[in-house]
C-alpha atoms as a PDB file:
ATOM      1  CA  UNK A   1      56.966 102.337 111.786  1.00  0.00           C
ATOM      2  CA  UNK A   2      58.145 103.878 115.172  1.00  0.00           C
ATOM      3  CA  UNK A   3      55.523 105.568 117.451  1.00  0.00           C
ATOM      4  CA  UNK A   4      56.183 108.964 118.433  1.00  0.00           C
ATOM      5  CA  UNK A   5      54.468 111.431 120.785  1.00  0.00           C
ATOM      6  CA  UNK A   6      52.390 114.061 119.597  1.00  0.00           C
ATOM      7  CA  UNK A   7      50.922 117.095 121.390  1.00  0.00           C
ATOM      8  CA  UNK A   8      47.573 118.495 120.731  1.00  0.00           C
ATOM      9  CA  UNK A   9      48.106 122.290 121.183  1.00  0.00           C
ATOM     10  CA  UNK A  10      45.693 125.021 121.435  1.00  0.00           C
ATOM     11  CA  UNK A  11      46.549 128.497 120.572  1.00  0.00           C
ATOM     12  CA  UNK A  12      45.386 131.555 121.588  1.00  0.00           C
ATOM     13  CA  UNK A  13      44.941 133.963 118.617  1.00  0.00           C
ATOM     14  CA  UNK A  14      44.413 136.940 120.178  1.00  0.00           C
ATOM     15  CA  UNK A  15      47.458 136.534 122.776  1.00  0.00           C
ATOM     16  CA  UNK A  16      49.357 133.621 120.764  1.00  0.00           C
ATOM     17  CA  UNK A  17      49.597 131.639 123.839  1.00  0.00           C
ATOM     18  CA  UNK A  18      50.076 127.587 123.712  1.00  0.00           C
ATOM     19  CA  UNK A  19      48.747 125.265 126.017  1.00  0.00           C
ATOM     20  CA  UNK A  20      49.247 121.835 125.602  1.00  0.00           C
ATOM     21  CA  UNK A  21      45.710 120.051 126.192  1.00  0.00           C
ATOM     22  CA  UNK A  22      46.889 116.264 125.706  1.00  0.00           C
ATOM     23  CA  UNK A  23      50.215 114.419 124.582  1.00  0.00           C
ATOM     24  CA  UNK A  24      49.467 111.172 122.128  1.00  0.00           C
ATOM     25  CA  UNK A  25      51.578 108.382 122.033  1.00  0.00           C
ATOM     26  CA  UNK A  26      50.897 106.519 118.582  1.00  0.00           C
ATOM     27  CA  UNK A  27      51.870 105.848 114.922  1.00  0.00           C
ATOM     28  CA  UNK A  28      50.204 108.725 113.302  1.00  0.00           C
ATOM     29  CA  UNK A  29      47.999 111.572 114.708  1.00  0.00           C
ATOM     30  CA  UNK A  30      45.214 113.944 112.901  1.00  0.00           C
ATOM     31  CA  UNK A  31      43.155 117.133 114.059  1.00  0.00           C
ATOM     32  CA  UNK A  32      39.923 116.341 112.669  1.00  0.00           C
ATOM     33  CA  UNK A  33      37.480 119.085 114.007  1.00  0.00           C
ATOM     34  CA  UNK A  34      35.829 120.216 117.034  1.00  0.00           C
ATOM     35  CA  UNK A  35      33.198 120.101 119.134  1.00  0.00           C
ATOM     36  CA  UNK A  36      31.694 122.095 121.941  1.00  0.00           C
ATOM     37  CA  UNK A  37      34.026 120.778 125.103  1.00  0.00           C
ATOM     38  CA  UNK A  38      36.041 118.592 123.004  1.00  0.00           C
ATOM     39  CA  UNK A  39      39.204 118.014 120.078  1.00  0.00           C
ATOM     40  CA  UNK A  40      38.319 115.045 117.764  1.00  0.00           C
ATOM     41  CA  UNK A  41      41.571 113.164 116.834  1.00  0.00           C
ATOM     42  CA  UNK A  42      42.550 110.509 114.229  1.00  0.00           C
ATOM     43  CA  UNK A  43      44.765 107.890 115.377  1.00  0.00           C
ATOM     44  CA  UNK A  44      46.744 104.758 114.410  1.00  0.00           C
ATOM     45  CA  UNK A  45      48.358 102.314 116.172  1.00  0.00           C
ATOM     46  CA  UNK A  46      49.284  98.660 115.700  1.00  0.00           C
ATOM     47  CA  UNK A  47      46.385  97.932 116.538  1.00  0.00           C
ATOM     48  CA  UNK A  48      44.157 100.162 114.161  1.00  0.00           C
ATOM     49  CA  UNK A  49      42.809 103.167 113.636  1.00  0.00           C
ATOM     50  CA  UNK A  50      40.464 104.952 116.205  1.00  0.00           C
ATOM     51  CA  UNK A  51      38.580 108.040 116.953  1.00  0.00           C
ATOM     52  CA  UNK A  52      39.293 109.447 120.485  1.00  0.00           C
ATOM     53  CA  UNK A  53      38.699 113.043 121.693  1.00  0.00           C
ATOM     54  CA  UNK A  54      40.778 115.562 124.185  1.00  0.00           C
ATOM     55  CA  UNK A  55      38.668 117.509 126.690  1.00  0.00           C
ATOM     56  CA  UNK A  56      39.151 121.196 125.497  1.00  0.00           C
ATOM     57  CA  UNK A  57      40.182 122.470 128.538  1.00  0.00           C
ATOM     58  CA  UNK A  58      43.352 119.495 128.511  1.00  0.00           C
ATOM     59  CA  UNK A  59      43.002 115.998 130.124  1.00  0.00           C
ATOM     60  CA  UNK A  60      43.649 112.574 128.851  1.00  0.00           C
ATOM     61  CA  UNK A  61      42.364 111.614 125.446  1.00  0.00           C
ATOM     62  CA  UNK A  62      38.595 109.665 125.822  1.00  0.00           C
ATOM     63  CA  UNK A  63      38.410 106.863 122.738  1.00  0.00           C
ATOM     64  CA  UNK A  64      35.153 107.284 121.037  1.00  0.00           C
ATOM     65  CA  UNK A  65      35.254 104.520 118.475  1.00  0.00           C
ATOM     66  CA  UNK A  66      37.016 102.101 115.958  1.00  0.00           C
ATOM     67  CA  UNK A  67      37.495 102.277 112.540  1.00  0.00           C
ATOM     68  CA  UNK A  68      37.171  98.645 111.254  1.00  0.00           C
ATOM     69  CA  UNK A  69      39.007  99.237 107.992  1.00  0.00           C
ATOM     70  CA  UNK A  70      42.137 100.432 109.250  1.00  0.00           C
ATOM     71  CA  UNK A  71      44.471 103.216 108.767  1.00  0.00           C
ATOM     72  CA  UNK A  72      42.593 104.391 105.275  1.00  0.00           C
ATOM     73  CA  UNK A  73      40.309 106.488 106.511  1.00  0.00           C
ATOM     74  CA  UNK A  74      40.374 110.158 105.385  1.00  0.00           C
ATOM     75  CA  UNK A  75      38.554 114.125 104.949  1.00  0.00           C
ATOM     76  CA  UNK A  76      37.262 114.380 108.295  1.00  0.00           C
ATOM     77  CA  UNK A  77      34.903 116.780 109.438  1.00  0.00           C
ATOM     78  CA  UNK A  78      32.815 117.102 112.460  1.00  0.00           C
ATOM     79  CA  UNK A  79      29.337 119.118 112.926  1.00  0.00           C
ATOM     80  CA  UNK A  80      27.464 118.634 116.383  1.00  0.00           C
ATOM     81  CA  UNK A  81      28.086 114.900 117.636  1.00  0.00           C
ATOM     82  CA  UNK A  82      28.819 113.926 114.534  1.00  0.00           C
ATOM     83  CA  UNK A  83      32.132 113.057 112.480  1.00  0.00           C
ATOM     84  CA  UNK A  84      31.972 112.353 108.991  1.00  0.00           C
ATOM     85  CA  UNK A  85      34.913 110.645 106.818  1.00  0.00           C
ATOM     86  CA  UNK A  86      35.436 108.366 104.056  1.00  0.00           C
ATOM     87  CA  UNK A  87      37.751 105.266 103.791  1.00  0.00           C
ATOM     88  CA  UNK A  88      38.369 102.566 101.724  1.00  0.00           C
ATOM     89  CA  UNK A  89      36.474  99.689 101.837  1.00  0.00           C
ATOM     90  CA  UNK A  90      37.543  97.022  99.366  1.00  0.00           C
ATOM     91  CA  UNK A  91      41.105  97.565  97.949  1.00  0.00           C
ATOM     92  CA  UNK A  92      40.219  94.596  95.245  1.00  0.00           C
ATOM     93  CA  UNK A  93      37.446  96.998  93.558  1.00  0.00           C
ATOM     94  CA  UNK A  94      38.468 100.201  94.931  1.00  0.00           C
ATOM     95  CA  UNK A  95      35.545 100.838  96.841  1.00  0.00           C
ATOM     96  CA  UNK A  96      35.143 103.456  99.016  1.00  0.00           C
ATOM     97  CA  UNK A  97      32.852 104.325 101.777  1.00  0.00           C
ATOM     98  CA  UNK A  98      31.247 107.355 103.299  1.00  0.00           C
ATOM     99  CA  UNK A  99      30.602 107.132 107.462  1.00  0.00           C
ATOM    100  CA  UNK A 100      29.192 108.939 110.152  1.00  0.00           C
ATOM    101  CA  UNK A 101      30.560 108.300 113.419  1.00  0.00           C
ATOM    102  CA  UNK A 102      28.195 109.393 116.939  1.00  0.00           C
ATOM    103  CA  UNK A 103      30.868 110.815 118.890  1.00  0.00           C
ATOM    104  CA  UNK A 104      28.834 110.390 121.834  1.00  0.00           C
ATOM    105  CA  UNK A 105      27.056 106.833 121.208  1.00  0.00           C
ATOM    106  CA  UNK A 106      30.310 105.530 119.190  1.00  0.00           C
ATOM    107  CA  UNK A 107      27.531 104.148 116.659  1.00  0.00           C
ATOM    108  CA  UNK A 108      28.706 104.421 112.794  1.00  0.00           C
ATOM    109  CA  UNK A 109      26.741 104.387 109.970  1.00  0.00           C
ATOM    110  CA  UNK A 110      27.754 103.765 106.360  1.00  0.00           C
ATOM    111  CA  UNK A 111      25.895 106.729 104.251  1.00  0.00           C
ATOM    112  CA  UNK A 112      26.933 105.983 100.723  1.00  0.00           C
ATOM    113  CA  UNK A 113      29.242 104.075  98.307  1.00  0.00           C
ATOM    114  CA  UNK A 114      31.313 104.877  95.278  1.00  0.00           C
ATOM    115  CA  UNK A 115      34.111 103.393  93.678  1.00  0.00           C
ATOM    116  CA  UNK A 116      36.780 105.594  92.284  1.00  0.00           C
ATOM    117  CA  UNK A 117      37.920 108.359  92.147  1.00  0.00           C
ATOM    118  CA  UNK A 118      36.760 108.235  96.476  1.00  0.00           C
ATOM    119  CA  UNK A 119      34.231 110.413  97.380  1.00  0.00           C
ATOM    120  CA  UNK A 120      35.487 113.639  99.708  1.00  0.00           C
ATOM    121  CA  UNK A 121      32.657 113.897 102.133  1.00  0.00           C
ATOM    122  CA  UNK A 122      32.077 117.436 104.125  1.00  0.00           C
ATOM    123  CA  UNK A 123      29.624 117.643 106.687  1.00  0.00           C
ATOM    124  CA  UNK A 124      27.822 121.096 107.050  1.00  0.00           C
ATOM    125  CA  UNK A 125      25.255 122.683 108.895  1.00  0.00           C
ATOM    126  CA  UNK A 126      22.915 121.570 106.014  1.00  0.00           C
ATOM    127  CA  UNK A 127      23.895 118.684 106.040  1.00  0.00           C
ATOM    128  CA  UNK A 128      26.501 116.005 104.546  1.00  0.00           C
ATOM    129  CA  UNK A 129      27.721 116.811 100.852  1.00  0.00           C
ATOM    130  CA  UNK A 130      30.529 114.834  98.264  1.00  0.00           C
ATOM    131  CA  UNK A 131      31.862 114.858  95.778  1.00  0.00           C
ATOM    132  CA  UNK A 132      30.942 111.757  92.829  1.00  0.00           C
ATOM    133  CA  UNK A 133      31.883 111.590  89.454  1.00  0.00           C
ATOM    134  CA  UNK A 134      30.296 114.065  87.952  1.00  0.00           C
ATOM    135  CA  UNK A 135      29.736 116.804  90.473  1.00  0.00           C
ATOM    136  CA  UNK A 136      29.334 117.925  94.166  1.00  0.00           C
ATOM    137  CA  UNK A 137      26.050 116.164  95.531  1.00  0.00           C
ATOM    138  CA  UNK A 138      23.759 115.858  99.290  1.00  0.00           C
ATOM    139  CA  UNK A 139      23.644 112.663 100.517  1.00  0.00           C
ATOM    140  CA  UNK A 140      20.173 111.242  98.860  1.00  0.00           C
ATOM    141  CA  UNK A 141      20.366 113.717  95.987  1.00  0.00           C
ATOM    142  CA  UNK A 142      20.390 112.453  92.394  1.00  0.00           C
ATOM    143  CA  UNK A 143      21.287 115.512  90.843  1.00  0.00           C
ATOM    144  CA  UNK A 144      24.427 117.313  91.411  1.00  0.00           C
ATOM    145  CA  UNK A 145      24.240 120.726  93.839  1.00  0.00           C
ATOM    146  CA  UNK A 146      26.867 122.031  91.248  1.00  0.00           C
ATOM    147  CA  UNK A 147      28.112 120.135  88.184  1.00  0.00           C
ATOM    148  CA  UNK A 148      31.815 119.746  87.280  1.00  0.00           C
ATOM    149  CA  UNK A 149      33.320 117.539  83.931  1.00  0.00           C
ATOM    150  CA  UNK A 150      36.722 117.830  85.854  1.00  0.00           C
ATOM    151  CA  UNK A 151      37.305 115.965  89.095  1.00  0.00           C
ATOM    152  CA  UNK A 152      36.887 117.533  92.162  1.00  0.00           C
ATOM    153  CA  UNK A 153      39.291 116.384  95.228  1.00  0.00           C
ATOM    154  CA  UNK A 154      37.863 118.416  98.394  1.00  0.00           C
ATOM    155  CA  UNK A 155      36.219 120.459  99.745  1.00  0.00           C
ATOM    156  CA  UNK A 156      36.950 123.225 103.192  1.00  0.00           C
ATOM    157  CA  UNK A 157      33.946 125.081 104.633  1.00  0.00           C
ATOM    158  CA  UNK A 158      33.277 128.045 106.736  1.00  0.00           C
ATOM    159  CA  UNK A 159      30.028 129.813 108.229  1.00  0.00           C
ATOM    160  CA  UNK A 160      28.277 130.734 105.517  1.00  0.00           C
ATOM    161  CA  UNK A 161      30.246 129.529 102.254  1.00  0.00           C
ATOM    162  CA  UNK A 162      31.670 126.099 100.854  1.00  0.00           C
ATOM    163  CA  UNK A 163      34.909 125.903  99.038  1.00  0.00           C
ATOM    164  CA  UNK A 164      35.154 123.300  96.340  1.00  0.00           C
ATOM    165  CA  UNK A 165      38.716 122.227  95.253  1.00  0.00           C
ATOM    166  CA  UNK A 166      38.617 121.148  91.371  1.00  0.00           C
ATOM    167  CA  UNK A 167      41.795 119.981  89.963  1.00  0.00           C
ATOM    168  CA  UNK A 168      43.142 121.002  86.577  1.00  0.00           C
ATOM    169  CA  UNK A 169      46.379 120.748  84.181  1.00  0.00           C
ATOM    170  CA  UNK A 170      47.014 124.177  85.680  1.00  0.00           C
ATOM    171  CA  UNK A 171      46.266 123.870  89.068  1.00  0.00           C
ATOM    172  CA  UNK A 172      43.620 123.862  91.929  1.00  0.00           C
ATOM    173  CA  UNK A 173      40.945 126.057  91.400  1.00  0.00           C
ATOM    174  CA  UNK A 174      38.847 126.795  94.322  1.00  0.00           C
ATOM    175  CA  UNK A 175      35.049 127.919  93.780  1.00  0.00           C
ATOM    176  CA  UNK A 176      32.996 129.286  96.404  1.00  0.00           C
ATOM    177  CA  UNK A 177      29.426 128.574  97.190  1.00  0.00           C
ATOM    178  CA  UNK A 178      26.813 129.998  99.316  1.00  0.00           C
ATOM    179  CA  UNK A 179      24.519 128.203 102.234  1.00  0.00           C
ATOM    180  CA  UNK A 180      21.382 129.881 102.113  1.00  0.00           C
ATOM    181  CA  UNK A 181      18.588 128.059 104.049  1.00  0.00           C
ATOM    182  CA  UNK A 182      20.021 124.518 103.776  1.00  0.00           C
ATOM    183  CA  UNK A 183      20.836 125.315  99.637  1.00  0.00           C
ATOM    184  CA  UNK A 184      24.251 125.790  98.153  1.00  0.00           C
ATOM    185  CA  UNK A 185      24.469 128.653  95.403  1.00  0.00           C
ATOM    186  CA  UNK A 186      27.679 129.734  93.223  1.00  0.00           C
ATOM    187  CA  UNK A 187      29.529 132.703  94.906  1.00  0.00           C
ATOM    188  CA  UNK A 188      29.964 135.019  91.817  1.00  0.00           C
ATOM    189  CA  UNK A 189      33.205 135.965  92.848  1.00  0.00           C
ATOM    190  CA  UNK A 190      36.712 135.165  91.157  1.00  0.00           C
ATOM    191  CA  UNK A 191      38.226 131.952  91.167  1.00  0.00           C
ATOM    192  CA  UNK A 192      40.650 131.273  94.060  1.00  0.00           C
ATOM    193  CA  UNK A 193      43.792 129.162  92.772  1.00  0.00           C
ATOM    194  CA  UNK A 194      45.118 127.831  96.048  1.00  0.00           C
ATOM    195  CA  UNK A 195      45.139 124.477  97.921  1.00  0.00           C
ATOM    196  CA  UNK A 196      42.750 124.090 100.878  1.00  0.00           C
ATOM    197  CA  UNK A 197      43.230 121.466 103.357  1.00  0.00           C
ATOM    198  CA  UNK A 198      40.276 118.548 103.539  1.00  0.00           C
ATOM    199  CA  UNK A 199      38.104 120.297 106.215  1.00  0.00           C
ATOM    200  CA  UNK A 200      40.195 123.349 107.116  1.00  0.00           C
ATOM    201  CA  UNK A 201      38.644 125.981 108.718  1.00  0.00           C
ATOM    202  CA  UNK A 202      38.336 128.910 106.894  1.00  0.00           C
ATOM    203  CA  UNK A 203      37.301 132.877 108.280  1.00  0.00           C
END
């Protein structure tokens, strides 16, 4: 692999006017969220894989921590201080992990574990949900916030709703859900079919 040189670009959406807040020099580069102040960023190198941040307002990128099992690390979202992801852990019995990362302290914290299919961790204002076998649950919950036979890939959030992606012989059906004082309830709405990016912003 051949390092390249990435930008991290913010656009105005009202004026659609780029400013360049950081170039990164490395393997492979990913937007993971945001912060008050500051960009989160994936990013491999020889190395590893790391999680540094750009100041919103442009300047070099600050590292924030390591991510000891290298570049398998995946559906990133941040809330507060906090990045969540999931990665996998043991290749041999296709474990995977779900972390928190302290983007200020650089501490991380393995939340659950799950062998395959890998969990798809979102974090949310209410807190950290993912998908199992079986359904979409909280972290500590033993029953499923909302119960699906088929398997469920990701999921994309937004103020008030959460999008779950469930995969089919006929596509990606997305179905919405509602955060009402830390609980998630089924939107009754009509199904979405689209494909929503792992942590994508949605208005």
């Amino acid at each position: 692999l051949a390092t390249v040189v990435s930008d991290v670009v913010s656009v105005d959406l009202a004026s659609r006017r780029e400013r360049t807040l950081a170039s990164v020099r490395s393997y492979f580069v990913h937007v993971c969220g945001a912060r008050k102040g500051w960009v989160t960023l994936y990013k491999v190198e020889r190395g590893g894989a790391s999680i540094v941040e750009v100041p919103e307002q442009g300047g070099a990128p600050v590292k924030r921590g390591d991510l000891p099992h290298g570049p398998f690390a995946r559906d990133f979202s941040v809330v507060g201080k906090t990045l969540t992801y999931s990665t996998l852990t043991d290749p041999e019995k296709h474990l995977y992990g779900v972390f928190t990362l302290d983007l200020e302290t650089g501490v991380q914290t393995e939340q659950a574990q799950s062998a395959w299919p890998y969990p798809a961790p979102l974090a949310t204002q209410a807190g950290a949900v993912w998908t199992q076998p079986g359904g979409l649950y909280r972290l500590g919950g033993r029953e499923p916030l909302l119960a699906l036979p088929t398997l469920v890939e990701g999921a994309t959030t937004d103020l008030e709703t959460l999008g779950v992606r469930k995969l089919e012989s006929t596509g990606a059906q997305t179905l919405w859900l509602s955060q009402r004082g830390g609980s998630l309830q089924r939107v009754p709405t009509q199904p979405v079919w689209e494909v929503l990016g792992f942590g994508e912003v949605v208005r």
